[in-house]
PDB file of N, CA and C in Angstrom:
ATOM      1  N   UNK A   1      35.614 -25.269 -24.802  1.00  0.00           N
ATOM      2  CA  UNK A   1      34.643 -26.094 -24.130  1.00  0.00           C
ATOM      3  C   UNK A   1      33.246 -25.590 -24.488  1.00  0.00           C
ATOM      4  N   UNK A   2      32.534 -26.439 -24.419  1.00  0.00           N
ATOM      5  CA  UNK A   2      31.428 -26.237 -25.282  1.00  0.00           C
ATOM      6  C   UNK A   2      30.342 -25.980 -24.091  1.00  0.00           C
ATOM      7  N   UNK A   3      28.998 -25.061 -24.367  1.00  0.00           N
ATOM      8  CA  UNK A   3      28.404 -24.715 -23.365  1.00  0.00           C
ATOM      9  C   UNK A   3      27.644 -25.917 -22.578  1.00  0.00           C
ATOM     10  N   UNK A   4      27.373 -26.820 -23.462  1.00  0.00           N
ATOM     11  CA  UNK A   4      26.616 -28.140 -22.953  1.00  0.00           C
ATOM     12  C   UNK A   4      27.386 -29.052 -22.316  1.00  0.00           C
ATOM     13  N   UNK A   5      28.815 -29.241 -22.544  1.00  0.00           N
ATOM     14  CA  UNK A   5      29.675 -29.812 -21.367  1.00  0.00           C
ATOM     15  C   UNK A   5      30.198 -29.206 -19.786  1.00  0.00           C
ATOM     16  N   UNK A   6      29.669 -27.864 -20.382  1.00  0.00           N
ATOM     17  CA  UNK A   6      29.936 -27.482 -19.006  1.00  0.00           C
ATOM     18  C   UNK A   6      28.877 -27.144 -17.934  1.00  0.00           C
ATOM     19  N   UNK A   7      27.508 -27.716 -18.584  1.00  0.00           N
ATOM     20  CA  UNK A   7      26.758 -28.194 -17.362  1.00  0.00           C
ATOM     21  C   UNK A   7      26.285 -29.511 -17.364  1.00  0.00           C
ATOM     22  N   UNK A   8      27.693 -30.274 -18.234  1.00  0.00           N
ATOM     23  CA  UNK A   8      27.176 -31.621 -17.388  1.00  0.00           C
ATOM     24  C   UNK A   8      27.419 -32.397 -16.084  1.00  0.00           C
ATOM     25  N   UNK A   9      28.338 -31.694 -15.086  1.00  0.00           N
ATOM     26  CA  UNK A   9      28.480 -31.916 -13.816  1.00  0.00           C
ATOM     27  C   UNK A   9      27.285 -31.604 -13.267  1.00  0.00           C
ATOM     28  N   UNK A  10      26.508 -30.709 -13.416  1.00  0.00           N
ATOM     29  CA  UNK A  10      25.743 -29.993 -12.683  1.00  0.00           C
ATOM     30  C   UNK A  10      24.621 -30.739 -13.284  1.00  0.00           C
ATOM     31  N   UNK A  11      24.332 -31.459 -14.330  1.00  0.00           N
ATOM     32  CA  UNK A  11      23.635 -32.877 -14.210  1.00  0.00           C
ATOM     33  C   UNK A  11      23.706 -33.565 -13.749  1.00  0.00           C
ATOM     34  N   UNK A  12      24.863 -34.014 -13.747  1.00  0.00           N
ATOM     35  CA  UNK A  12      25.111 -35.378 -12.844  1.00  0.00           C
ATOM     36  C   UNK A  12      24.556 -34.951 -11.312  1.00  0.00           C
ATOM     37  N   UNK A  13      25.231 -34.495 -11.009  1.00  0.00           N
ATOM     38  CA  UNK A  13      24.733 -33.827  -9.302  1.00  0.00           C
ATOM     39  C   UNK A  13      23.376 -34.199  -9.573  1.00  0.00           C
ATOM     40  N   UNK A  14      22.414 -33.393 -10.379  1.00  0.00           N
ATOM     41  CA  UNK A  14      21.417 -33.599 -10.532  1.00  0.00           C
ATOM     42  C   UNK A  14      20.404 -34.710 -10.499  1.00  0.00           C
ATOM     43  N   UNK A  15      20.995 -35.882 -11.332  1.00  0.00           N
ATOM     44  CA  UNK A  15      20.760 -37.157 -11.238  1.00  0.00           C
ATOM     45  C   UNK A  15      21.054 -37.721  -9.927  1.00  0.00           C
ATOM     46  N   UNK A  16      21.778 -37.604  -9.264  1.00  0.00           N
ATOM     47  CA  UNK A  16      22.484 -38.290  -8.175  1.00  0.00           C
ATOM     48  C   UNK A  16      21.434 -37.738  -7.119  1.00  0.00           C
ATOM     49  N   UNK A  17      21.056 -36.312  -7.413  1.00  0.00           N
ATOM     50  CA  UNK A  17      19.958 -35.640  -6.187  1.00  0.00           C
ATOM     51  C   UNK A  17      19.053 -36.208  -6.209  1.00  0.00           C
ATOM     52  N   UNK A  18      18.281 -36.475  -7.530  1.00  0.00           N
ATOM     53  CA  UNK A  18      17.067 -36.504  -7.716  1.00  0.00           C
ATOM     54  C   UNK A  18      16.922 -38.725  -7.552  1.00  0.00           C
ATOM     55  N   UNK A  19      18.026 -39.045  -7.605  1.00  0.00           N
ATOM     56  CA  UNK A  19      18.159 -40.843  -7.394  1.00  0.00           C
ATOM     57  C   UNK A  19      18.229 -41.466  -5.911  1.00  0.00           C
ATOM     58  N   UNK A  20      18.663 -39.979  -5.352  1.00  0.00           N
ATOM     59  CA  UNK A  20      19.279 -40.619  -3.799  1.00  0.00           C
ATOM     60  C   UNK A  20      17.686 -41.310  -2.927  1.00  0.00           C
ATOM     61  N   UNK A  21      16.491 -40.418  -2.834  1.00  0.00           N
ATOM     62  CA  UNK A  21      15.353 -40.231  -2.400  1.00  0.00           C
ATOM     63  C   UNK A  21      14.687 -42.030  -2.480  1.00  0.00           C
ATOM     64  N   UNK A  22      14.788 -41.804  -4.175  1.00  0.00           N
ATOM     65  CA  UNK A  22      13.931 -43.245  -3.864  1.00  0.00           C
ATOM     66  C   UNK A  22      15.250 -44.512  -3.923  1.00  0.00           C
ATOM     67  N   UNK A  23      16.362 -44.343  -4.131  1.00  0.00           N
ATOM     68  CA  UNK A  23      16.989 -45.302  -3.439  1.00  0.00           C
ATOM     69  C   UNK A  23      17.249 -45.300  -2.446  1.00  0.00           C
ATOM     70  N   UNK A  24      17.438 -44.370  -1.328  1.00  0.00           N
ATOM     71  CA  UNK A  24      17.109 -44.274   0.424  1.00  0.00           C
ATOM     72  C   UNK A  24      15.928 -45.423   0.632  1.00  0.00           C
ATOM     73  N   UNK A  25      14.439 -45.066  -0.185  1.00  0.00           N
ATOM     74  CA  UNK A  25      13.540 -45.631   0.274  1.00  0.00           C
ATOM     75  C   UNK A  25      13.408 -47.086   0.142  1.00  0.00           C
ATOM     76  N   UNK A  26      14.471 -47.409  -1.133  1.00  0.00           N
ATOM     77  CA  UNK A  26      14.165 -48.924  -1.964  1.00  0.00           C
ATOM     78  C   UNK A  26      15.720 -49.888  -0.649  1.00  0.00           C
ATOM     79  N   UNK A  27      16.239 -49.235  -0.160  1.00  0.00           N
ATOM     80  CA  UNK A  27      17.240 -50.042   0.995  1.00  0.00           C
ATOM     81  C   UNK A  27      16.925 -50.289   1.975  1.00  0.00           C
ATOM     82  N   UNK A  28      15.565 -49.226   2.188  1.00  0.00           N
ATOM     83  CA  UNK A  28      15.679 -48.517   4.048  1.00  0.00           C
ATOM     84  C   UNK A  28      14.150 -50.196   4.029  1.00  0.00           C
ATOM     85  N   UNK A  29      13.742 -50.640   2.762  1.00  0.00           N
ATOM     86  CA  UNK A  29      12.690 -50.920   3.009  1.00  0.00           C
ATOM     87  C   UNK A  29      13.108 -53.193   2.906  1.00  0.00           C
ATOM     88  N   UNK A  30      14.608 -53.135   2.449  1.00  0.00           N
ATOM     89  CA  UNK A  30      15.325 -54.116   2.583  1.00  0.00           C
ATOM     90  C   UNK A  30      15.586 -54.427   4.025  1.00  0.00           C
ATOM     91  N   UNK A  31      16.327 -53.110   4.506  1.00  0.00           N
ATOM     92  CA  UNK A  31      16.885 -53.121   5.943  1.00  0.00           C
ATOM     93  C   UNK A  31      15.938 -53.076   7.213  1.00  0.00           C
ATOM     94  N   UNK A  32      14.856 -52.937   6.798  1.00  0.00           N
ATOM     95  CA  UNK A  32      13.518 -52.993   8.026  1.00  0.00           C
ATOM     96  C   UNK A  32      13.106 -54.034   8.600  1.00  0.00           C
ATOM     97  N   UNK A  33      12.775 -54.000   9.818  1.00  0.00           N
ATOM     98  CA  UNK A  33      12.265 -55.243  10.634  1.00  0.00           C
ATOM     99  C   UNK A  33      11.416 -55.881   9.456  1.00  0.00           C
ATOM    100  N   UNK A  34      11.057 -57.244   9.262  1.00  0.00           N
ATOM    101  CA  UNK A  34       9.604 -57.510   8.555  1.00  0.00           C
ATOM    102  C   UNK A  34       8.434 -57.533   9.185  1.00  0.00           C
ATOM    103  N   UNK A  35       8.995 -58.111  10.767  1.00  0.00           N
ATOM    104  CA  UNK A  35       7.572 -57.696  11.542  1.00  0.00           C
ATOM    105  C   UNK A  35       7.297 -56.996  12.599  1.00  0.00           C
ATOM    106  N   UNK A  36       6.580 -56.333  13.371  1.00  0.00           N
ATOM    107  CA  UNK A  36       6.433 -55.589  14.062  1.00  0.00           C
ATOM    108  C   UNK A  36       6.265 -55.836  15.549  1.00  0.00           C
ATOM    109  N   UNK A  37       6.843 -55.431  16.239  1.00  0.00           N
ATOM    110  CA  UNK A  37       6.795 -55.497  17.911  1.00  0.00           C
ATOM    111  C   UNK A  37       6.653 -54.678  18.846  1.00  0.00           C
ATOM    112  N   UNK A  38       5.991 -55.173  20.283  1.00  0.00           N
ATOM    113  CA  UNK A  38       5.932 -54.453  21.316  1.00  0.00           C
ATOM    114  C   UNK A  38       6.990 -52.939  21.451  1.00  0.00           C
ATOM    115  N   UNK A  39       8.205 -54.018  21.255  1.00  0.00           N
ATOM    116  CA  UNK A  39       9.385 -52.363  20.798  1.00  0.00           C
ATOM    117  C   UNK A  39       9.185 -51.590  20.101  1.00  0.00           C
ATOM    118  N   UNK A  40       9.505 -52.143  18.543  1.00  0.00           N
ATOM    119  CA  UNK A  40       8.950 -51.213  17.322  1.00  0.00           C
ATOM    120  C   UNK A  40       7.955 -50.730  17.708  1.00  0.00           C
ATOM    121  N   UNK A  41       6.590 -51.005  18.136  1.00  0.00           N
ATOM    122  CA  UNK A  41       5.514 -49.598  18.058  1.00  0.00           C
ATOM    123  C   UNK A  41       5.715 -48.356  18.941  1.00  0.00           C
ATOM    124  N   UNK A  42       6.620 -48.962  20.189  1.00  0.00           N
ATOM    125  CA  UNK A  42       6.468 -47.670  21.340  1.00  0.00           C
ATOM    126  C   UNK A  42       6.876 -46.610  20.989  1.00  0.00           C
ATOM    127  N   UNK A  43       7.022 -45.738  21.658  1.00  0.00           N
ATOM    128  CA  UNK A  43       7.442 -43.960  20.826  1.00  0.00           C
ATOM    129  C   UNK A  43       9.306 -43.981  21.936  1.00  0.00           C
ATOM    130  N   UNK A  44      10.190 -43.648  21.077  1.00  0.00           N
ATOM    131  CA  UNK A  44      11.389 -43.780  21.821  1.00  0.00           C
ATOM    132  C   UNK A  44      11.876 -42.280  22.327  1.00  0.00           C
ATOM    133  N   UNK A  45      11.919 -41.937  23.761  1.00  0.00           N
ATOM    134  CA  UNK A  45      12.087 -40.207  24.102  1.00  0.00           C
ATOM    135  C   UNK A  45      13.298 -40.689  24.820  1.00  0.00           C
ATOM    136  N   UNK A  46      14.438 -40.737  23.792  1.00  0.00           N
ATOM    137  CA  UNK A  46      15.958 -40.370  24.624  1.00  0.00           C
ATOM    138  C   UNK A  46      15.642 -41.515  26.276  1.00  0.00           C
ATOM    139  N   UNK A  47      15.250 -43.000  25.886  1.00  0.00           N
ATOM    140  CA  UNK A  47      15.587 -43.614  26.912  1.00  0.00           C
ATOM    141  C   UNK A  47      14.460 -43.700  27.874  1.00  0.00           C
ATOM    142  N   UNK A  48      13.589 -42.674  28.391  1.00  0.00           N
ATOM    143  CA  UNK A  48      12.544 -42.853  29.253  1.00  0.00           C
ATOM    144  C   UNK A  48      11.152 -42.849  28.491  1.00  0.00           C
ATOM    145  N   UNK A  49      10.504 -43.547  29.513  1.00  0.00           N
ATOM    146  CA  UNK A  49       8.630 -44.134  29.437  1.00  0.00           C
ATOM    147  C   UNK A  49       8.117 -42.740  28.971  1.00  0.00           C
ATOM    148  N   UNK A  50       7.894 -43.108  27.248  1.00  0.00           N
ATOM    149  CA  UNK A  50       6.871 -41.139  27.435  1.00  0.00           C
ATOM    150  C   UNK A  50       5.347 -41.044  28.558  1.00  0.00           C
ATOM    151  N   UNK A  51       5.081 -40.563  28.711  1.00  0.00           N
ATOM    152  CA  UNK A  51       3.758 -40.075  29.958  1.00  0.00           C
ATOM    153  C   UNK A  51       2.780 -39.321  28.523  1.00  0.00           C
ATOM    154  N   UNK A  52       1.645 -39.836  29.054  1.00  0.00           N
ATOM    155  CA  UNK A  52       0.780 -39.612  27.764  1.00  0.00           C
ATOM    156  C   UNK A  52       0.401 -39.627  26.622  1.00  0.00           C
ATOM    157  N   UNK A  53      -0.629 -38.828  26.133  1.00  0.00           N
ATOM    158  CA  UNK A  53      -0.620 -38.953  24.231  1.00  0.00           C
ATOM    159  C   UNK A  53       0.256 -38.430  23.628  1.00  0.00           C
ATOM    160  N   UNK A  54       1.042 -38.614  22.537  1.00  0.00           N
ATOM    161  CA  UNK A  54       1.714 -37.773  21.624  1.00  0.00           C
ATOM    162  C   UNK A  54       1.147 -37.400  20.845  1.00  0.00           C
ATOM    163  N   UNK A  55       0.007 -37.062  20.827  1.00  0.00           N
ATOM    164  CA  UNK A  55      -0.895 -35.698  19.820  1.00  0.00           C
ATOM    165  C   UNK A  55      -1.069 -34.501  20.805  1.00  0.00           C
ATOM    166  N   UNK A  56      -0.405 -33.827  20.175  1.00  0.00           N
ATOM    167  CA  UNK A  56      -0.529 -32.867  21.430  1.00  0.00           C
ATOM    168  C   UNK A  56      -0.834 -31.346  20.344  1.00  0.00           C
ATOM    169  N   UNK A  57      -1.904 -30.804  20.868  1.00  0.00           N
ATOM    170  CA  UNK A  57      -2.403 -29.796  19.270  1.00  0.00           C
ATOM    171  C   UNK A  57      -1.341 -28.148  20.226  1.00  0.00           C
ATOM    172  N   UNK A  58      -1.098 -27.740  19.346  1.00  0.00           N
ATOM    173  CA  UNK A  58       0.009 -26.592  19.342  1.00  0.00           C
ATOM    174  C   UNK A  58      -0.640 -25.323  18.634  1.00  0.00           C
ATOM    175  N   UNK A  59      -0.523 -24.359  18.961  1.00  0.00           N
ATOM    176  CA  UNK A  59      -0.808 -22.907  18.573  1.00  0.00           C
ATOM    177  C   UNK A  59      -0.257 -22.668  17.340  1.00  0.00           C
ATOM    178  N   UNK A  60      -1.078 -22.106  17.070  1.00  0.00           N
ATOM    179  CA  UNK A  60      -0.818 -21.615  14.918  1.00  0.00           C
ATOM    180  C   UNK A  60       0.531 -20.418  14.781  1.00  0.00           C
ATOM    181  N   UNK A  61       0.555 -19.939  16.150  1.00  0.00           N
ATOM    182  CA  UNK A  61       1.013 -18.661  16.266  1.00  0.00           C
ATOM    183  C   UNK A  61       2.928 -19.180  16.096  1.00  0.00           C
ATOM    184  N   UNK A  62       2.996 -20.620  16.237  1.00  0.00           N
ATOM    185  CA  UNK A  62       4.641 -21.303  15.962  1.00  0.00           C
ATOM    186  C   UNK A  62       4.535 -21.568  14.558  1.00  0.00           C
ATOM    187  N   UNK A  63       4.305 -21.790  13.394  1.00  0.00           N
ATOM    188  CA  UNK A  63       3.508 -21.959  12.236  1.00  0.00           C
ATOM    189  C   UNK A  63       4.088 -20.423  12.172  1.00  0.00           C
ATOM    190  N   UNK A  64       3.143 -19.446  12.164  1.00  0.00           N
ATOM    191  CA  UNK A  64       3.342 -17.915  11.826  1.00  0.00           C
ATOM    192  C   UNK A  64       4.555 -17.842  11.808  1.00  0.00           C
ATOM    193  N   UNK A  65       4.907 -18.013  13.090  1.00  0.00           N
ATOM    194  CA  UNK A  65       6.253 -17.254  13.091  1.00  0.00           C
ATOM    195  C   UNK A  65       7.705 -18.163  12.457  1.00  0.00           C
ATOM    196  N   UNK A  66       7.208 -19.233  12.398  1.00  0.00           N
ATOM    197  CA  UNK A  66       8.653 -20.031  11.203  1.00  0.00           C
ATOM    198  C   UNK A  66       8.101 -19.512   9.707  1.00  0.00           C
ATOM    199  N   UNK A  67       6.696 -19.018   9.144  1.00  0.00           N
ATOM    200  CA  UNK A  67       6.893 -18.779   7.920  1.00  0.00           C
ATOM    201  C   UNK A  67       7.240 -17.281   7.877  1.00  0.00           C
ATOM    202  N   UNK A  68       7.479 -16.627   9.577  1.00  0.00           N
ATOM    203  CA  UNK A  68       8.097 -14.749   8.793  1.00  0.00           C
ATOM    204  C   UNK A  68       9.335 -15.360   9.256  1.00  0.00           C
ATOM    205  N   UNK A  69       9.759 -15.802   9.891  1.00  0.00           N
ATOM    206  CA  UNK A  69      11.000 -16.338  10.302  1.00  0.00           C
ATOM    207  C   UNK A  69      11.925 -16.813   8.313  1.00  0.00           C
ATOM    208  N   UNK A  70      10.778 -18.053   7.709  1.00  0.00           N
ATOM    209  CA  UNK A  70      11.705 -18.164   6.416  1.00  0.00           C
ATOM    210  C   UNK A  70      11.833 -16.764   5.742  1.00  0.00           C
ATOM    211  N   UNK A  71      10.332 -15.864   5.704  1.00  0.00           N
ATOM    212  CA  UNK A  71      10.801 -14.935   4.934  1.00  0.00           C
ATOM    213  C   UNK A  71      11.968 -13.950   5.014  1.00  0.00           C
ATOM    214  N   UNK A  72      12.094 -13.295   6.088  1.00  0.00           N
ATOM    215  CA  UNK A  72      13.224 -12.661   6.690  1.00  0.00           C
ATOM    216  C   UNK A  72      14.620 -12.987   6.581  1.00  0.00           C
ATOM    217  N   UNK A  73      14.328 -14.720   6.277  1.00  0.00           N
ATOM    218  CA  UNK A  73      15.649 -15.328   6.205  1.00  0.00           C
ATOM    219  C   UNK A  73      16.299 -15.123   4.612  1.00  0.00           C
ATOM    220  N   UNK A  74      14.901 -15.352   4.167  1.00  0.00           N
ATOM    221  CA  UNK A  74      14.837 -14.901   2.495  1.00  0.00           C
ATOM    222  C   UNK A  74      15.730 -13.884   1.974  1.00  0.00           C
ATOM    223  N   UNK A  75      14.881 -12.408   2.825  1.00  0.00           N
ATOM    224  CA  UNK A  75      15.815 -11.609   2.641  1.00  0.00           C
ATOM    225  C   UNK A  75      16.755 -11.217   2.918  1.00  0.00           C
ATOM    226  N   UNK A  76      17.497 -11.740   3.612  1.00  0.00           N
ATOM    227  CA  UNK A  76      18.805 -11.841   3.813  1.00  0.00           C
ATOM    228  C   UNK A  76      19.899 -12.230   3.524  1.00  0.00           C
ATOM    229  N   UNK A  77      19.470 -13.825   3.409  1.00  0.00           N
ATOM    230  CA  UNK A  77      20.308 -14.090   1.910  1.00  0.00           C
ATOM    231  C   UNK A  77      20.484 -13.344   1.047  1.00  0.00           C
ATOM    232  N   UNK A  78      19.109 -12.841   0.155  1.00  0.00           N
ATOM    233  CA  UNK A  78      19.467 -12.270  -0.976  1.00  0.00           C
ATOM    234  C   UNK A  78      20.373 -11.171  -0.944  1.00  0.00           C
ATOM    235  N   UNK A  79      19.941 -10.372   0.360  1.00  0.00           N
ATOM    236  CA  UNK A  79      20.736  -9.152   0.660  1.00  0.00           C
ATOM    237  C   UNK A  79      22.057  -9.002   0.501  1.00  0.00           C
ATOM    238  N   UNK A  80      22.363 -10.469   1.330  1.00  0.00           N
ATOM    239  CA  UNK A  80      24.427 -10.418   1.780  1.00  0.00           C
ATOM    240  C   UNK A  80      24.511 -10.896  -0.066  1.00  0.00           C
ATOM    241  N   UNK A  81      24.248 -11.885  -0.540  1.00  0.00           N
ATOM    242  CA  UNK A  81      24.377 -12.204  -1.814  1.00  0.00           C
ATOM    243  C   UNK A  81      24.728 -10.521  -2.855  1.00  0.00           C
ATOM    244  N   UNK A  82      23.835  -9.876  -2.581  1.00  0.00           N
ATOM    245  CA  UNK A  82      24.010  -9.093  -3.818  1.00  0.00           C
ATOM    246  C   UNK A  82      24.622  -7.841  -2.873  1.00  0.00           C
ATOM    247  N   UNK A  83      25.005  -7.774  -1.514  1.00  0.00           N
ATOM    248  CA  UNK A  83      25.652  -7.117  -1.154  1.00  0.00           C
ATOM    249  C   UNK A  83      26.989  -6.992  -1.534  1.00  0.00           C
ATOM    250  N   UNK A  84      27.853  -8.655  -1.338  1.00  0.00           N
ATOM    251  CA  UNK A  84      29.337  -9.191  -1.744  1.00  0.00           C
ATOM    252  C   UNK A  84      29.685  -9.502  -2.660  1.00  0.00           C
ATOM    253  N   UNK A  85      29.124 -10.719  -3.298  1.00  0.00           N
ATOM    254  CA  UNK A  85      29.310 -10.857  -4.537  1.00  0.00           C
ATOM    255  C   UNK A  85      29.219 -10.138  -6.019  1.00  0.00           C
ATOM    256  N   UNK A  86      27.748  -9.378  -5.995  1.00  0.00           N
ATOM    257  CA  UNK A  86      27.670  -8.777  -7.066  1.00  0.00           C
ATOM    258  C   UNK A  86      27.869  -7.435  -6.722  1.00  0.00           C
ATOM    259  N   UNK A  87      28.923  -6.759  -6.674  1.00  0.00           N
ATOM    260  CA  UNK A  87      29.166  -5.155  -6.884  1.00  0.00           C
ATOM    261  C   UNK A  87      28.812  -4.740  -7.895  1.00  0.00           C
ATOM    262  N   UNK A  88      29.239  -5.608  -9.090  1.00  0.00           N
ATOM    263  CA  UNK A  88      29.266  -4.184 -10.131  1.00  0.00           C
ATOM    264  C   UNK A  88      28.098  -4.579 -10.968  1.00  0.00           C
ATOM    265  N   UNK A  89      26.866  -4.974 -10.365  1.00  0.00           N
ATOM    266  CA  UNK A  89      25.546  -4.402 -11.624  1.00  0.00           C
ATOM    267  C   UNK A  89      24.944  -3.350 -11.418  1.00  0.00           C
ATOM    268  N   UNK A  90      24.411  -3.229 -12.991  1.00  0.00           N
ATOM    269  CA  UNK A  90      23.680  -2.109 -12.752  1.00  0.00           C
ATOM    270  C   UNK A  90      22.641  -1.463 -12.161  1.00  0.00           C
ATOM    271  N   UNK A  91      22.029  -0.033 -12.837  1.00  0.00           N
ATOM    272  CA  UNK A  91      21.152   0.158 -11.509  1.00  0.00           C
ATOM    273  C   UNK A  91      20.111  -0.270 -11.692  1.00  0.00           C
ATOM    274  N   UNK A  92      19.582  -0.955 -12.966  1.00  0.00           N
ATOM    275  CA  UNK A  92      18.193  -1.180 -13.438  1.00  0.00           C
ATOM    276  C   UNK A  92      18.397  -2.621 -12.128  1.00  0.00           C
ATOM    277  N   UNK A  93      19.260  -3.328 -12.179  1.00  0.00           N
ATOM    278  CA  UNK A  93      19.036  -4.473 -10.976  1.00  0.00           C
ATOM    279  C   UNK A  93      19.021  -4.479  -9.574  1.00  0.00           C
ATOM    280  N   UNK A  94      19.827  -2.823  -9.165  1.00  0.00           N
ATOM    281  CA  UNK A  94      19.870  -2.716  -7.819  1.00  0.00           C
ATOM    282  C   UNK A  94      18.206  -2.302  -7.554  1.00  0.00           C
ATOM    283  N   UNK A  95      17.261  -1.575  -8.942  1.00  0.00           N
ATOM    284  CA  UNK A  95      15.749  -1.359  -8.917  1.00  0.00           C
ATOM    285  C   UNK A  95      14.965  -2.456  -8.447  1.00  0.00           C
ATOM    286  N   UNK A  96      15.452  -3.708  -9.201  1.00  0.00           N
ATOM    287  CA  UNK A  96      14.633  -4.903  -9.404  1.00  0.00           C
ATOM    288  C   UNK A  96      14.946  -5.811  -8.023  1.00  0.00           C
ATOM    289  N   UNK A  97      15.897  -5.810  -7.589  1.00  0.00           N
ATOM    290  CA  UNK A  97      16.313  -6.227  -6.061  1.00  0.00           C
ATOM    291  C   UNK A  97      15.674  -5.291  -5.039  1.00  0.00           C
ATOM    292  N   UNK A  98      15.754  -4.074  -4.884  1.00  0.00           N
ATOM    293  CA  UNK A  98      15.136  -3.714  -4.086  1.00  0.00           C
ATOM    294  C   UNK A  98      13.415  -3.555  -4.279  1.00  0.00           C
ATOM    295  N   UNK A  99      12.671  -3.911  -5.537  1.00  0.00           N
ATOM    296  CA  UNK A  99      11.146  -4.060  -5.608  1.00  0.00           C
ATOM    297  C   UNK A  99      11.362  -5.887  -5.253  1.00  0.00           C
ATOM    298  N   UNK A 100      12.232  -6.368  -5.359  1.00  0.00           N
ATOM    299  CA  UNK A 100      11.983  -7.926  -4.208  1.00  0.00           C
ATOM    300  C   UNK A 100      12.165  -8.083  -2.609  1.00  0.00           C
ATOM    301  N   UNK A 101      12.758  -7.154  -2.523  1.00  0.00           N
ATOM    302  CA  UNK A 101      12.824  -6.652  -0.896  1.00  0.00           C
ATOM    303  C   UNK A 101      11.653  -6.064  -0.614  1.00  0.00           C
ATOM    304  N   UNK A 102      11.327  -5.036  -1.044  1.00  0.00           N
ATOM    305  CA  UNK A 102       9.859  -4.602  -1.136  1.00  0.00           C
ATOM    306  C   UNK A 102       8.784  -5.506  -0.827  1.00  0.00           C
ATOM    307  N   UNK A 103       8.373  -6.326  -1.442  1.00  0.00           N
ATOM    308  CA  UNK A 103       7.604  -6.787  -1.968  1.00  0.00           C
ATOM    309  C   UNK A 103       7.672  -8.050  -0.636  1.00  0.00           C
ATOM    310  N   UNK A 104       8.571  -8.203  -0.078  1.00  0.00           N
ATOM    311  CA  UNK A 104       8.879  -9.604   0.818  1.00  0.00           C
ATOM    312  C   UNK A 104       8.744  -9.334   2.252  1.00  0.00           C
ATOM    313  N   UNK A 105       8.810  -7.670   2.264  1.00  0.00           N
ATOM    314  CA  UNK A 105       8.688  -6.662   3.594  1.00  0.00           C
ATOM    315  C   UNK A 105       7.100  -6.829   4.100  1.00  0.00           C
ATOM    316  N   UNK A 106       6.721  -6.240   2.532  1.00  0.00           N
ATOM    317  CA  UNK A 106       4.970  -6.286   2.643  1.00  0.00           C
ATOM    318  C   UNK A 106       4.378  -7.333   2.911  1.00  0.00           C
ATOM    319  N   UNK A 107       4.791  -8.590   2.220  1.00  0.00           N
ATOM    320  CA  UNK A 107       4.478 -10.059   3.109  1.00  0.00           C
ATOM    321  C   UNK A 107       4.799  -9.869   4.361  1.00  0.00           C
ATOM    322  N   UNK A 108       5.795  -9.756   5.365  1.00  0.00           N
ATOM    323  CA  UNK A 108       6.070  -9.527   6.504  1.00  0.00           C
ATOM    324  C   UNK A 108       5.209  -8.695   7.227  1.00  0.00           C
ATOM    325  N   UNK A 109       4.878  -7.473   6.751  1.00  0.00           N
ATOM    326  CA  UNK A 109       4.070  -6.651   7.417  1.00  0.00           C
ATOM    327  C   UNK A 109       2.540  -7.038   7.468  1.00  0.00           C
ATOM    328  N   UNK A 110       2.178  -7.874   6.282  1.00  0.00           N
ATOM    329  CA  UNK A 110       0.822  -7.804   6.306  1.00  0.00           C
ATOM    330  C   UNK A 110       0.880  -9.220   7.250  1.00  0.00           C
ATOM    331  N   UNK A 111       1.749 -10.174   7.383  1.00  0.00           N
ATOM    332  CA  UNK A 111       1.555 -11.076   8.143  1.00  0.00           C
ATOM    333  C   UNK A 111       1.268 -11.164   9.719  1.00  0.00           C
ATOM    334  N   UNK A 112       2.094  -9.843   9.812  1.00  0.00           N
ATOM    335  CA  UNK A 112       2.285  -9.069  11.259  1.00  0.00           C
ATOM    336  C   UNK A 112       0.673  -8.048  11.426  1.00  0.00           C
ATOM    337  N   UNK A 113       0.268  -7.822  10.663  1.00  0.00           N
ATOM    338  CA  UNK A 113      -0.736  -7.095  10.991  1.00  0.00           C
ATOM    339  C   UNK A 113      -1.847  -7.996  11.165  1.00  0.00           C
ATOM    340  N   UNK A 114      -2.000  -9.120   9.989  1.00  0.00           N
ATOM    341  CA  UNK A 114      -3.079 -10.060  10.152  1.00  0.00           C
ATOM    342  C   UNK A 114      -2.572 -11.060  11.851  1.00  0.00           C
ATOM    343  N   UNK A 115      -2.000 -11.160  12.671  1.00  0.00           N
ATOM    344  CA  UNK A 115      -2.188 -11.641  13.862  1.00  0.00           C
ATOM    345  C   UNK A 115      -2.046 -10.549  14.712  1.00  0.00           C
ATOM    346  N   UNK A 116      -3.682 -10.952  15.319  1.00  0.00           N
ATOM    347  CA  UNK A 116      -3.969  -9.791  16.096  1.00  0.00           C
ATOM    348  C   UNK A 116      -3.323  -9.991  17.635  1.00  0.00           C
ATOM    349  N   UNK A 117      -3.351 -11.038  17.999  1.00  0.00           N
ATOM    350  CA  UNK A 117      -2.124 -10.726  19.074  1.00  0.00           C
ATOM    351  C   UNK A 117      -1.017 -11.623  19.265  1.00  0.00           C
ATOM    352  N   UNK A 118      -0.215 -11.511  18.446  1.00  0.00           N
ATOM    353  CA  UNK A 118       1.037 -11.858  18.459  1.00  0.00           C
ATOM    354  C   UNK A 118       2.195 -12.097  19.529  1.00  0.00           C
ATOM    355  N   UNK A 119       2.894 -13.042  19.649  1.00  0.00           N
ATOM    356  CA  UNK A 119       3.227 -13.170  21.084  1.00  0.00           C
ATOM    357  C   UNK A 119       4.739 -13.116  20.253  1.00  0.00           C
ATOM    358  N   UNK A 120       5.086 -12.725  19.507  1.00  0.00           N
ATOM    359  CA  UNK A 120       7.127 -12.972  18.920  1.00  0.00           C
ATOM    360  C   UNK A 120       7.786 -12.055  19.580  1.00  0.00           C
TER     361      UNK A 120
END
């Protein structure tokens, strides 16, 4: 088997990923009311009358903490990943994995240091 047939599944997937998006958008825009109503505009909360504006401005400090939240998540993945799966590389990669841990910590830390009062 030849190396180029054996990532042509993993094209296809590809195609199919990258097709789904704007054909979602080219159906969803068939299947839509055409015109707009008292219903359609209201804001729908699980059945009851919402009470007030729905702009409601929110603290930066939820923001912060979902982007140390992805990072952390980051490393963790990578961690269990090259914890289980890859045993047997070498050490020049267990170097290069742990200067990406490194390096993803120090994002973490400096993120943690730049909010000066942190509520996590």
């Amino acid at each position: 088997m030849s190396l180029i047939a054996s990532y042509v599944p993993l094209m296809f997937v590809g195609i199919i990923s990258l097709g789904f998006a704007p054909l979602a958008w080219l159906v969803s825009r068939f299947i839509r009311p055409a015109r707009s109503s008292k219903w359609t505009e209201e804001t729908y909360e699980c059945g009851s009358v919402p009470i007030g504006d729905a702009r409601v401005q929110f603290r930066f400090q939820y923001y912060a903490y979902a982007l140390i939240f992805v990072v952390f998540d980051l490393v963790v993945t990578f961690l269990l990943i090259w914890s289980v799966a890859f045993d047997g590389f070498s050490n020049i990669v267990t170097v290069y994995l742990m200067m990406f841990l490194a390096i993803m910590l120090l994002g973490v830390t400096y993120a943690l240091k730049k909010e000066e009062d942190i509520w996590i």
